[in-house]
N, C-alpha and C. Protein backbone atom coordinates (compact mmCIF):
# COMPACT_ATOMS: atom_id res chain seq x y z
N UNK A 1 0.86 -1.16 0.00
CA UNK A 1 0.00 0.00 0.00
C UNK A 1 0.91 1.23 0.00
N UNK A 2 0.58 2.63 -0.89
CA UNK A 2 1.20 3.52 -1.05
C UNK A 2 0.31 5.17 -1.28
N UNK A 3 0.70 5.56 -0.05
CA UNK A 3 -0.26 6.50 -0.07
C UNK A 3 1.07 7.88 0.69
N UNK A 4 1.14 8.80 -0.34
CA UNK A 4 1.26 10.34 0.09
C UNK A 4 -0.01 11.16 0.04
N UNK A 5 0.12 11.32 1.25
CA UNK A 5 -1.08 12.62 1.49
C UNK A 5 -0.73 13.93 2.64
N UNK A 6 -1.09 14.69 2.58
CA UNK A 6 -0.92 16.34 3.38
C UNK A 6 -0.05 15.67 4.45
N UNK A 7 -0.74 14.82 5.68
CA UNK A 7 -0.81 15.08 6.65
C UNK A 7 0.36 13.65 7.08
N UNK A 8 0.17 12.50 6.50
CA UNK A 8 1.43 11.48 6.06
C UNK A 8 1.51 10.65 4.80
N UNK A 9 2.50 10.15 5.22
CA UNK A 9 3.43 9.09 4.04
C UNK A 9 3.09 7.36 4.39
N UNK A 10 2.38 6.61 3.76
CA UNK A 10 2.68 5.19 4.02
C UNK A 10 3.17 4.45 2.80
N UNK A 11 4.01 3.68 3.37
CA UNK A 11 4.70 2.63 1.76
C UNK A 11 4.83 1.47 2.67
N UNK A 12 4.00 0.42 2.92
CA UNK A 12 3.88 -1.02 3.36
C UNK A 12 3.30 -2.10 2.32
N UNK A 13 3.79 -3.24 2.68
CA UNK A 13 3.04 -4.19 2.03
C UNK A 13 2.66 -5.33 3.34
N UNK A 14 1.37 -5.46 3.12
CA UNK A 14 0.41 -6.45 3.93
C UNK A 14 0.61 -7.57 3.80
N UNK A 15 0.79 -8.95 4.16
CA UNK A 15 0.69 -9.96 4.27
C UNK A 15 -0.33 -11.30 4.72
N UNK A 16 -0.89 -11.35 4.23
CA UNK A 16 -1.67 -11.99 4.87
C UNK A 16 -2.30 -13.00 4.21
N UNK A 17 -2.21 -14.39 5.08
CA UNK A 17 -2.23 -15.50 5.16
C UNK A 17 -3.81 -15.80 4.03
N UNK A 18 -4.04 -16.40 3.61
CA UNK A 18 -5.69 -16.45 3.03
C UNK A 18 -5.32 -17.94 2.34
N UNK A 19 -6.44 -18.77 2.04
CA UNK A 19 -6.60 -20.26 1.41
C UNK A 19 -7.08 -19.56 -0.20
N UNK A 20 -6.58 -20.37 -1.04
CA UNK A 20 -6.69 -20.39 -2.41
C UNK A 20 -8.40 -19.65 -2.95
N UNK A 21 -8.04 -18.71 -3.81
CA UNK A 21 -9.50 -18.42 -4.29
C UNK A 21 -9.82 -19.27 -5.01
N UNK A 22 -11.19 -19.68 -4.69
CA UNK A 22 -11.73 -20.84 -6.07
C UNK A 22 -12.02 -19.83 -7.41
N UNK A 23 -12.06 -20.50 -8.69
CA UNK A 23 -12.10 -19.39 -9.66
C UNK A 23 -13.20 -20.28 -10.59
N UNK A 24 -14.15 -19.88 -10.82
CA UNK A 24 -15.14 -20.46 -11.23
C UNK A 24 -16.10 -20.13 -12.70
N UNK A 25 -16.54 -20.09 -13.30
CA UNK A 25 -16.64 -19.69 -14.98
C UNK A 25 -18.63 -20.15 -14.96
N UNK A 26 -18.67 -19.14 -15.48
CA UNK A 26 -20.35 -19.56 -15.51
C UNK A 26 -20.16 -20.04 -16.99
N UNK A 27 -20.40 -21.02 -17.10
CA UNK A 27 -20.43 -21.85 -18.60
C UNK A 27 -21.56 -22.73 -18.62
N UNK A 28 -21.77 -22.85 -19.91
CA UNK A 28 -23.16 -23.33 -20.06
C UNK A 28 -22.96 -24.02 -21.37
N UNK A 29 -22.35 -23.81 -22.32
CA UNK A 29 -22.18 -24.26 -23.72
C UNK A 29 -20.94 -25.31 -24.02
N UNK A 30 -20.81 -26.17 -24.83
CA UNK A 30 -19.94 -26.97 -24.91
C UNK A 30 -18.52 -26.43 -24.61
N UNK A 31 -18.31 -25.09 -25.55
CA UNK A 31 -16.97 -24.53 -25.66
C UNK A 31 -16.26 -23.83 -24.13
N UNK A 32 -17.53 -23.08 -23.76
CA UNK A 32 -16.96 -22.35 -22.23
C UNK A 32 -17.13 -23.97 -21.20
N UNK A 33 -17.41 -25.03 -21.62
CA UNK A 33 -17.38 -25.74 -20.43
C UNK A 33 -16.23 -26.45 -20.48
N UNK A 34 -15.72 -26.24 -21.65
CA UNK A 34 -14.53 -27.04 -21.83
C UNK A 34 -12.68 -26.09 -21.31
N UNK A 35 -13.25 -24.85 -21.39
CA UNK A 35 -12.86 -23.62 -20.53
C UNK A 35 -12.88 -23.87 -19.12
N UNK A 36 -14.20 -24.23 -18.68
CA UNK A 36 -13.67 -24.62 -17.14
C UNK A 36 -13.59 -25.51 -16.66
N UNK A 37 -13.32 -26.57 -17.75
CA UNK A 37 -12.81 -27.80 -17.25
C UNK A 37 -11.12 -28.07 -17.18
N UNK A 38 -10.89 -27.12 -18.13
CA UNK A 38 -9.21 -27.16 -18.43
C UNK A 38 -8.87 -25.67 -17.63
N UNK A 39 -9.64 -24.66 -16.94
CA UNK A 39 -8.80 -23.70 -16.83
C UNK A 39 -9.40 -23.20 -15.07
N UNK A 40 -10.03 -24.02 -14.87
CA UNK A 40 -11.08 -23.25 -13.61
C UNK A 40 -11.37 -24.16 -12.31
N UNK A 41 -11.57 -23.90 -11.40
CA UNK A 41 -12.92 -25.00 -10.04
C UNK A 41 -13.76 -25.70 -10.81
N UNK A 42 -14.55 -25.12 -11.86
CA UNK A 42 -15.76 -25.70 -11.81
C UNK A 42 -16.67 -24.25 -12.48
N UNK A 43 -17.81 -25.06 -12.96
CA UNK A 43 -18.68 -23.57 -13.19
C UNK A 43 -19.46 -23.39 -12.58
N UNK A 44 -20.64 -22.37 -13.20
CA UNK A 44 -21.77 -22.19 -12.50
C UNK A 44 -22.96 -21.95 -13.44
N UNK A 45 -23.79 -22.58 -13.27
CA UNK A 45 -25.06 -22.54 -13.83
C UNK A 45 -26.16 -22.11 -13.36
N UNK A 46 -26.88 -21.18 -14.75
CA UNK A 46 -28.28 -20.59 -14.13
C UNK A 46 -29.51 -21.22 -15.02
N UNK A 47 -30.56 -21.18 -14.46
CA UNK A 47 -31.46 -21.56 -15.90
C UNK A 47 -31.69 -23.20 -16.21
N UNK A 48 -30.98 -23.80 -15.46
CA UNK A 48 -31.48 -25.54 -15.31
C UNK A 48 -31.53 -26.19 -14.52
N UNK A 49 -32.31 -27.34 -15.34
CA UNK A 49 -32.63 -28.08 -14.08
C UNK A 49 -31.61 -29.45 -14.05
N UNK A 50 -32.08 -30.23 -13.06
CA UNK A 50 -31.18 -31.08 -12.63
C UNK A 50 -31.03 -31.72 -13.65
N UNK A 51 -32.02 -32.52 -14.80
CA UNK A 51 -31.20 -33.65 -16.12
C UNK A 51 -30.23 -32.67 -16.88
N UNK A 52 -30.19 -31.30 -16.54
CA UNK A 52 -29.44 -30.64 -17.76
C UNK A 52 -28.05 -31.02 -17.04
N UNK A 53 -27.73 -31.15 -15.39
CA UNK A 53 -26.53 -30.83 -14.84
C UNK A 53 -26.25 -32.00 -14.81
N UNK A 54 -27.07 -33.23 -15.33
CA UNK A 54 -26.24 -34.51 -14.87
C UNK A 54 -25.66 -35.01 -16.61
N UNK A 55 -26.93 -34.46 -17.37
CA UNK A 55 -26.47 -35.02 -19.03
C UNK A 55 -25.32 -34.24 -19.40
N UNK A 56 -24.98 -32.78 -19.35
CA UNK A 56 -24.28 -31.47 -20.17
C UNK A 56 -23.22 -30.91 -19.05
N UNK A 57 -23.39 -30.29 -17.62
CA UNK A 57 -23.06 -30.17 -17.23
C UNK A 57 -21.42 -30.83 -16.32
N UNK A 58 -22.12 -31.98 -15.48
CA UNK A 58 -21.32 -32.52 -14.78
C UNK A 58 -20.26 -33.32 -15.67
N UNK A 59 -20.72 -33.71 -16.89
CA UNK A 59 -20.45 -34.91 -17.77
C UNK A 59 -19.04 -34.31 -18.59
N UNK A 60 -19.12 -33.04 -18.80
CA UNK A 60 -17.93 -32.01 -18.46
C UNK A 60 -17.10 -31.56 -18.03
N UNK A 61 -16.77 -32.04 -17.06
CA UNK A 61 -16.23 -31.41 -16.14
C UNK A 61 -15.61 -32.54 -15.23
N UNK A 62 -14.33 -32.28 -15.06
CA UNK A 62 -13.84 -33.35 -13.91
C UNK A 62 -14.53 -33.55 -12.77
N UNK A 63 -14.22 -34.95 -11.79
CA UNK A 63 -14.70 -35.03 -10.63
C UNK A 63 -14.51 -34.12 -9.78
N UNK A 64 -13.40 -33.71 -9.54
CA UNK A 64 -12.66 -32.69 -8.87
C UNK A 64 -13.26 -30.96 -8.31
N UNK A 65 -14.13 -30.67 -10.27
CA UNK A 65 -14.62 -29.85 -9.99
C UNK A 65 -16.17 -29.56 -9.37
N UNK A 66 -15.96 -28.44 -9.23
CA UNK A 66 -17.48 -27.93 -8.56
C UNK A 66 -18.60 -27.95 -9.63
N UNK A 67 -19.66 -27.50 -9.07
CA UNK A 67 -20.92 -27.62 -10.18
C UNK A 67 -21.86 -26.54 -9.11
N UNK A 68 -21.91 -25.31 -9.46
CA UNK A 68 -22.45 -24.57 -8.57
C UNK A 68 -23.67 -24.39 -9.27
N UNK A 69 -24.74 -24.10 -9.05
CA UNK A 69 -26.11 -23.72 -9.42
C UNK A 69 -27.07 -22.72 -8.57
N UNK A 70 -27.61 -21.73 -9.42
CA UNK A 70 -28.31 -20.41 -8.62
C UNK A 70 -29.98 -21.34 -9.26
N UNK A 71 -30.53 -21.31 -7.73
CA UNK A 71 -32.37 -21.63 -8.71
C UNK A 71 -33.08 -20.65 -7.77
N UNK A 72 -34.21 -20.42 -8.21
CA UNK A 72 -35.25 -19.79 -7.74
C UNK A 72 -36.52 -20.04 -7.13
N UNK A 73 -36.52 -19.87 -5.97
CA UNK A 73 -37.43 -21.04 -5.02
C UNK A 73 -38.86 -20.28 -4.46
N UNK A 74 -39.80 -21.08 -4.37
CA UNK A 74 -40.52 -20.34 -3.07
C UNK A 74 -41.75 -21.50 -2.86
N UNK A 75 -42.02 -21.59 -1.55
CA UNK A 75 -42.81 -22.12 -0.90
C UNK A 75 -44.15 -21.11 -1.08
N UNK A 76 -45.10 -22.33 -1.78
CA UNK A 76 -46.47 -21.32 -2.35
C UNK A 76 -47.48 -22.69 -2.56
N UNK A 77 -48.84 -22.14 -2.34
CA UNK A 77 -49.73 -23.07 -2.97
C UNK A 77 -50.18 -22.62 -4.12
N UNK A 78 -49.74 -21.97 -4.67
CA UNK A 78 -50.53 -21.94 -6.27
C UNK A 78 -48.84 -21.69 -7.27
N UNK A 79 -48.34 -22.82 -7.31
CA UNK A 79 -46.99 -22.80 -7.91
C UNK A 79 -47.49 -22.16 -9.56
N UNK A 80 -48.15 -22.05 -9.93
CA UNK A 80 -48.80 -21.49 -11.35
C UNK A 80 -48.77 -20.19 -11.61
N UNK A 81 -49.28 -19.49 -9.83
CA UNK A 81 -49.11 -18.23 -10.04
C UNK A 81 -47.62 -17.26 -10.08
N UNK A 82 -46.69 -18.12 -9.59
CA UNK A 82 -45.43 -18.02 -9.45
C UNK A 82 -44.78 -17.97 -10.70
N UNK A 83 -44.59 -18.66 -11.29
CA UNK A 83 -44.20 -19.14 -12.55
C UNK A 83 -45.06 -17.99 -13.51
N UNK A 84 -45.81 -17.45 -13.50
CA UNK A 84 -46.78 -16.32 -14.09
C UNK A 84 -45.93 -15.33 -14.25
N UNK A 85 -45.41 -14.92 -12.61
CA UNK A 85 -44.73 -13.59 -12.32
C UNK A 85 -43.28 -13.66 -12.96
N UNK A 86 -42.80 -14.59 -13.26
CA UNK A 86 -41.36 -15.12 -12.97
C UNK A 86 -41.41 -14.91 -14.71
N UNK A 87 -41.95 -15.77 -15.75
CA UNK A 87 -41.97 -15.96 -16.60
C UNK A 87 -42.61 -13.90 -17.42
N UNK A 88 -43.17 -13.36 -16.66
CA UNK A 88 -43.48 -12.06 -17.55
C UNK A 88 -41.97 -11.33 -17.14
N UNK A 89 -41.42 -11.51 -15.52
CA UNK A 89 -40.33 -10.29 -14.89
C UNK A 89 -39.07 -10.93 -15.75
N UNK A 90 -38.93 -12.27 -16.35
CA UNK A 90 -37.75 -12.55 -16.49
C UNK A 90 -37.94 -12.84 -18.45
N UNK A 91 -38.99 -12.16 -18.94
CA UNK A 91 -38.87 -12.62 -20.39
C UNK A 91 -37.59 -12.36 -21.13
N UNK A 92 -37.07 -11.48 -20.71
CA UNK A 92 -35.87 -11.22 -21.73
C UNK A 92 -34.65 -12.20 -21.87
N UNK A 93 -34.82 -13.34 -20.50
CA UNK A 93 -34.29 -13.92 -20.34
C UNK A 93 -34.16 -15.13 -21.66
N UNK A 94 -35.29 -15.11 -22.27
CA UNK A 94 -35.37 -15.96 -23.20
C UNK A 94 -34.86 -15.85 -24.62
N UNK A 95 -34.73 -14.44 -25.01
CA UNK A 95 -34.33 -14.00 -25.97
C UNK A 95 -32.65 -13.98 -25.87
N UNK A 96 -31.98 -13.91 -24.61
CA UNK A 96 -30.23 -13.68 -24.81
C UNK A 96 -29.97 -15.14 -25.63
N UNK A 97 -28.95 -15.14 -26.15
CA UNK A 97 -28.66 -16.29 -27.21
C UNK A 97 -27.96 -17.45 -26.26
N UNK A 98 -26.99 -16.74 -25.04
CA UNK A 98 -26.53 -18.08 -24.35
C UNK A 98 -27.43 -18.67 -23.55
N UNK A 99 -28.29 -17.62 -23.18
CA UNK A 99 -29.84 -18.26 -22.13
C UNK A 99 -30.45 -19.08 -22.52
N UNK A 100 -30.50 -18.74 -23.69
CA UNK A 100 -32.29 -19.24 -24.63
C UNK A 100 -30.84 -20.82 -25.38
N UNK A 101 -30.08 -20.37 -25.68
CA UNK A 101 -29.49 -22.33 -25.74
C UNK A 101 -29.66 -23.15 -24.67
N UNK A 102 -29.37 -23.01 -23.76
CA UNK A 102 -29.22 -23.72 -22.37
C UNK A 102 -30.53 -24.12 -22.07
N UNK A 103 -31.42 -22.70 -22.24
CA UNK A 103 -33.24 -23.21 -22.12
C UNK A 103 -33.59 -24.48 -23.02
N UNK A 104 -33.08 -23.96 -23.99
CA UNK A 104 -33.61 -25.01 -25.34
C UNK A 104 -32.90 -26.50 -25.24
N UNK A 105 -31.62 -26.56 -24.95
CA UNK A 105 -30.93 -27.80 -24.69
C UNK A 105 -31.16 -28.82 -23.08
N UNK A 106 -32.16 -27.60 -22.54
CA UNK A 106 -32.93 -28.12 -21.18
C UNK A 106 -34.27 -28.98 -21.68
N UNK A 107 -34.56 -27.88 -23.47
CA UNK A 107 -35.93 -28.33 -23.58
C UNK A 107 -37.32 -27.77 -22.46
N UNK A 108 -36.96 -26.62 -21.99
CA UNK A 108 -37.50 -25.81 -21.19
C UNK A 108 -37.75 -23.83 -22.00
N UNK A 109 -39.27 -23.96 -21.69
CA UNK A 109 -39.54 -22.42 -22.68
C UNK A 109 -38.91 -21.31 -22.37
N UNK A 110 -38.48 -21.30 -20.77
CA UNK A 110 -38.38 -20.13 -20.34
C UNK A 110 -37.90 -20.28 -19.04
N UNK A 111 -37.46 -19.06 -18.03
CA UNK A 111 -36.84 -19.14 -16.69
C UNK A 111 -38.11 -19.56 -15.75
N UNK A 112 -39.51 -19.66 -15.83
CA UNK A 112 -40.03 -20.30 -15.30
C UNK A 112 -40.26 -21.84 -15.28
N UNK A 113 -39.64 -22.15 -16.26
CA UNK A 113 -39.65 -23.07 -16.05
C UNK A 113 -38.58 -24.05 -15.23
N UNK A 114 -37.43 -23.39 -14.94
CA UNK A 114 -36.70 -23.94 -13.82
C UNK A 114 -37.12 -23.40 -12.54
N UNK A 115 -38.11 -22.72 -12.21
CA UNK A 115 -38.66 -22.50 -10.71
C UNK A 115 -38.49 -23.67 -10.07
N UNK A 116 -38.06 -23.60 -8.83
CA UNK A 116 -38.60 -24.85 -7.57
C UNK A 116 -39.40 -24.24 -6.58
N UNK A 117 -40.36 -24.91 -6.74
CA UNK A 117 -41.82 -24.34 -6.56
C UNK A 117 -42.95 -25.15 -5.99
N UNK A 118 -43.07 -25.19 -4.87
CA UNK A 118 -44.53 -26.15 -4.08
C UNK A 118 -44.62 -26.02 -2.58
N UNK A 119 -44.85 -27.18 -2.45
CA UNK A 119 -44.50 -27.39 -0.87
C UNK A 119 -43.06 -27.49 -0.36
N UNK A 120 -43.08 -27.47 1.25
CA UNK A 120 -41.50 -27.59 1.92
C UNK A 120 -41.03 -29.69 1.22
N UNK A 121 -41.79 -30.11 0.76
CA UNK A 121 -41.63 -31.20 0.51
C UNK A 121 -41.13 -31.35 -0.57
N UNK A 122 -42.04 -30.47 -1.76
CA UNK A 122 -42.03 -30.51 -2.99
C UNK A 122 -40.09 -29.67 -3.23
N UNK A 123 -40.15 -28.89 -2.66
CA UNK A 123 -38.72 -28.31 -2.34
C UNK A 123 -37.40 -29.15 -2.22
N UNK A 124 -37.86 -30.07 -1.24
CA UNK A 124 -36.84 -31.06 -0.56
C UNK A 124 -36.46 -31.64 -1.77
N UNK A 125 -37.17 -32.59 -2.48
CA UNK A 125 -37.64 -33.62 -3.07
C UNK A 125 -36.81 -32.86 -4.80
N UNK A 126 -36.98 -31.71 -5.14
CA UNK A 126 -36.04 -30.99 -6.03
C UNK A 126 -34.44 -30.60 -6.20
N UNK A 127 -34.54 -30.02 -4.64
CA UNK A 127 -33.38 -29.74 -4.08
C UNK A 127 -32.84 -31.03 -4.15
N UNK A 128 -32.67 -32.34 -3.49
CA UNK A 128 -32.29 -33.35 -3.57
C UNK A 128 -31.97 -33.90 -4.94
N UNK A 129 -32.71 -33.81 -6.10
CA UNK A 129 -32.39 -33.97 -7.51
C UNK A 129 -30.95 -33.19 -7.92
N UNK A 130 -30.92 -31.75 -7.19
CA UNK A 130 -30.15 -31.02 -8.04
C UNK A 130 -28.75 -31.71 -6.98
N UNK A 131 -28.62 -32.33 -6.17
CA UNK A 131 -27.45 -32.88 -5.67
C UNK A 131 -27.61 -34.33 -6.07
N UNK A 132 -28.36 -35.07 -6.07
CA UNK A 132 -27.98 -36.58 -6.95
C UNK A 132 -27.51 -36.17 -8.35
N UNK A 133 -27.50 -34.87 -9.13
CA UNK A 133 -27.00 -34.52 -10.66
C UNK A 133 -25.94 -34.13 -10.47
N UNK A 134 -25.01 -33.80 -9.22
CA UNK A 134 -24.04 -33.49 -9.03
C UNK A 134 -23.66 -31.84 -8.70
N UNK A 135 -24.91 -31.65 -8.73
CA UNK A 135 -24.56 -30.13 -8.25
C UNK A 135 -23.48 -30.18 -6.11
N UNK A 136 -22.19 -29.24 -7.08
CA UNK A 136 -21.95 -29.24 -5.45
C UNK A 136 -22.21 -28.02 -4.39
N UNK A 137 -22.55 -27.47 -4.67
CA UNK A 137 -23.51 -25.92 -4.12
C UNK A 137 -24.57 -25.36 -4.99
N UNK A 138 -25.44 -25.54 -4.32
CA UNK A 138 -26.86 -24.68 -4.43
C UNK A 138 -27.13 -23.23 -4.09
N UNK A 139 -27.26 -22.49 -4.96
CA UNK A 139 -27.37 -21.38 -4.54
C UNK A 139 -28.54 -21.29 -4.44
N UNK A 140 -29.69 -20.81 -3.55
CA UNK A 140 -30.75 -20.12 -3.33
C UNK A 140 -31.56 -19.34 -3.64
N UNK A 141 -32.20 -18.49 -4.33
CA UNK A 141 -32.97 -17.06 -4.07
C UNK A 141 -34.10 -17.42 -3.75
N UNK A 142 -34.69 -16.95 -2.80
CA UNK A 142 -36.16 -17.71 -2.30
C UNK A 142 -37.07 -16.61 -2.89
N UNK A 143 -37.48 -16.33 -3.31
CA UNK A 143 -39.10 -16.02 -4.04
C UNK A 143 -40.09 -14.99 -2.89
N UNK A 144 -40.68 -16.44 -2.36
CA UNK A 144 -41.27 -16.22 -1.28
C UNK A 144 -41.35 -16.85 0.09
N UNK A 145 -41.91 -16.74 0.95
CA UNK A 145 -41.76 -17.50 2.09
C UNK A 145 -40.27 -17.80 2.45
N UNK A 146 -39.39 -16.77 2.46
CA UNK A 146 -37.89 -16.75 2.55
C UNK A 146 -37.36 -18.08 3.79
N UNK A 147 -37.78 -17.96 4.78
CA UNK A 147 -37.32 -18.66 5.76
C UNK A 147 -38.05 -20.04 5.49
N UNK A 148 -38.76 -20.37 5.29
CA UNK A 148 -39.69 -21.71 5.09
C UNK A 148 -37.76 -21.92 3.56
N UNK A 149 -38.37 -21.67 2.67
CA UNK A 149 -37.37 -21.75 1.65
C UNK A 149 -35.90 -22.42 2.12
N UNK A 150 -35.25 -21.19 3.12
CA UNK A 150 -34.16 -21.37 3.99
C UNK A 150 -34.22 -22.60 4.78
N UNK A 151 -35.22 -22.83 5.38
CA UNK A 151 -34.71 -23.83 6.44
C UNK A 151 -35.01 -25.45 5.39
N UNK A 152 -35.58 -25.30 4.14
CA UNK A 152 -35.67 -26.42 3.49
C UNK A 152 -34.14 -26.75 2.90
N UNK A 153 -33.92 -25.89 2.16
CA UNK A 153 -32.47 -25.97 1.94
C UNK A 153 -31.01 -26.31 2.93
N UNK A 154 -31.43 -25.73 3.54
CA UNK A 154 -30.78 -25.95 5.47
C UNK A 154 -30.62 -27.95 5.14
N UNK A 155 -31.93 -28.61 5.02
CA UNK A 155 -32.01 -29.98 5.49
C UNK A 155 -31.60 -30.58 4.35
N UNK A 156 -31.55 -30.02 3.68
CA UNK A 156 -30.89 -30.98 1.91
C UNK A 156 -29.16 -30.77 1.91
N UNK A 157 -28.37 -31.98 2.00
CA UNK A 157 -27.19 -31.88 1.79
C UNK A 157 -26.78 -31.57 0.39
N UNK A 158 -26.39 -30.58 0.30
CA UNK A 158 -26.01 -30.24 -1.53
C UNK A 158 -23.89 -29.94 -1.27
């Protein structure tokens, strides 16, 4: 660190101890997965569901690496109306060209259609898919019912 200013002078360098950054590649397509299979942890995926991470994904990628995944959750009884909101707030999602491959190679119309979406059961029972496909972290965003969401995820080893 190097700082002259009015009042003093510092010229130090810090040290400090820290464990390896993981370095991770959101890839989704044959070519970037082959990018973080030869150059990275592992990637990260948005936009699928679990057959996409066990056929395309994991099948990619060394044992070694990670398989991170962001989904979008919420504990609701009318999972229809969810998927309503999700599918009008996130349309554009369908039109980007790396989105809308990954959708299409999911065989899925749109970002509603990877919602996880029902009961604390119906949750479990998803969540659990996306770790038998090899996902090794789950990322979260809960929707609604944040803590119901949270503590389901809490009980699923991912």
């Amino acid at each position: 660190m190097r700082h002259d200013g009015r009042f003093f002078t510092v010229d130090t360098e810090l040290g400090i101890p820290t464990a390896p950054v993981s370095l991770l590649l959101s890839a989704l397509g044959p070519r970037m997965l082959e990018v973080a299979r030869d150059l990275t942890d592992g990637t990260v995926g948005v936009w699928v569901r679990p057959d996409l991470v066990a056929d395309v994904l994991r099948p990619a990628l060394r044992d070694d690496q990670r398989v991170v995944v962001q989904v979008l959750a919420g504990v609701t009884t009318d999972p229809d109306r969810l998927r309503a909101r999700i599918a009008e707030e996130y349309a554009a999602v369908g039109s980007m060209p790396a989105y809308r491959a990954v959708l299409d190679r999911g065989g899925l119309q749109g970002p509603a259609d990877t919602l996880v979406v029902g009961t604390e059961e119906d949750l479990a029972r998803e969540f659990a898919r996306f770790a038998d496909a090899g996902v090794t972290d789950l990322v979260v965003a809960a929707l609604e019912e944040p803590r119901r969401v949270l503590d389901v995820e809490r009980g699923v080893h991912v």
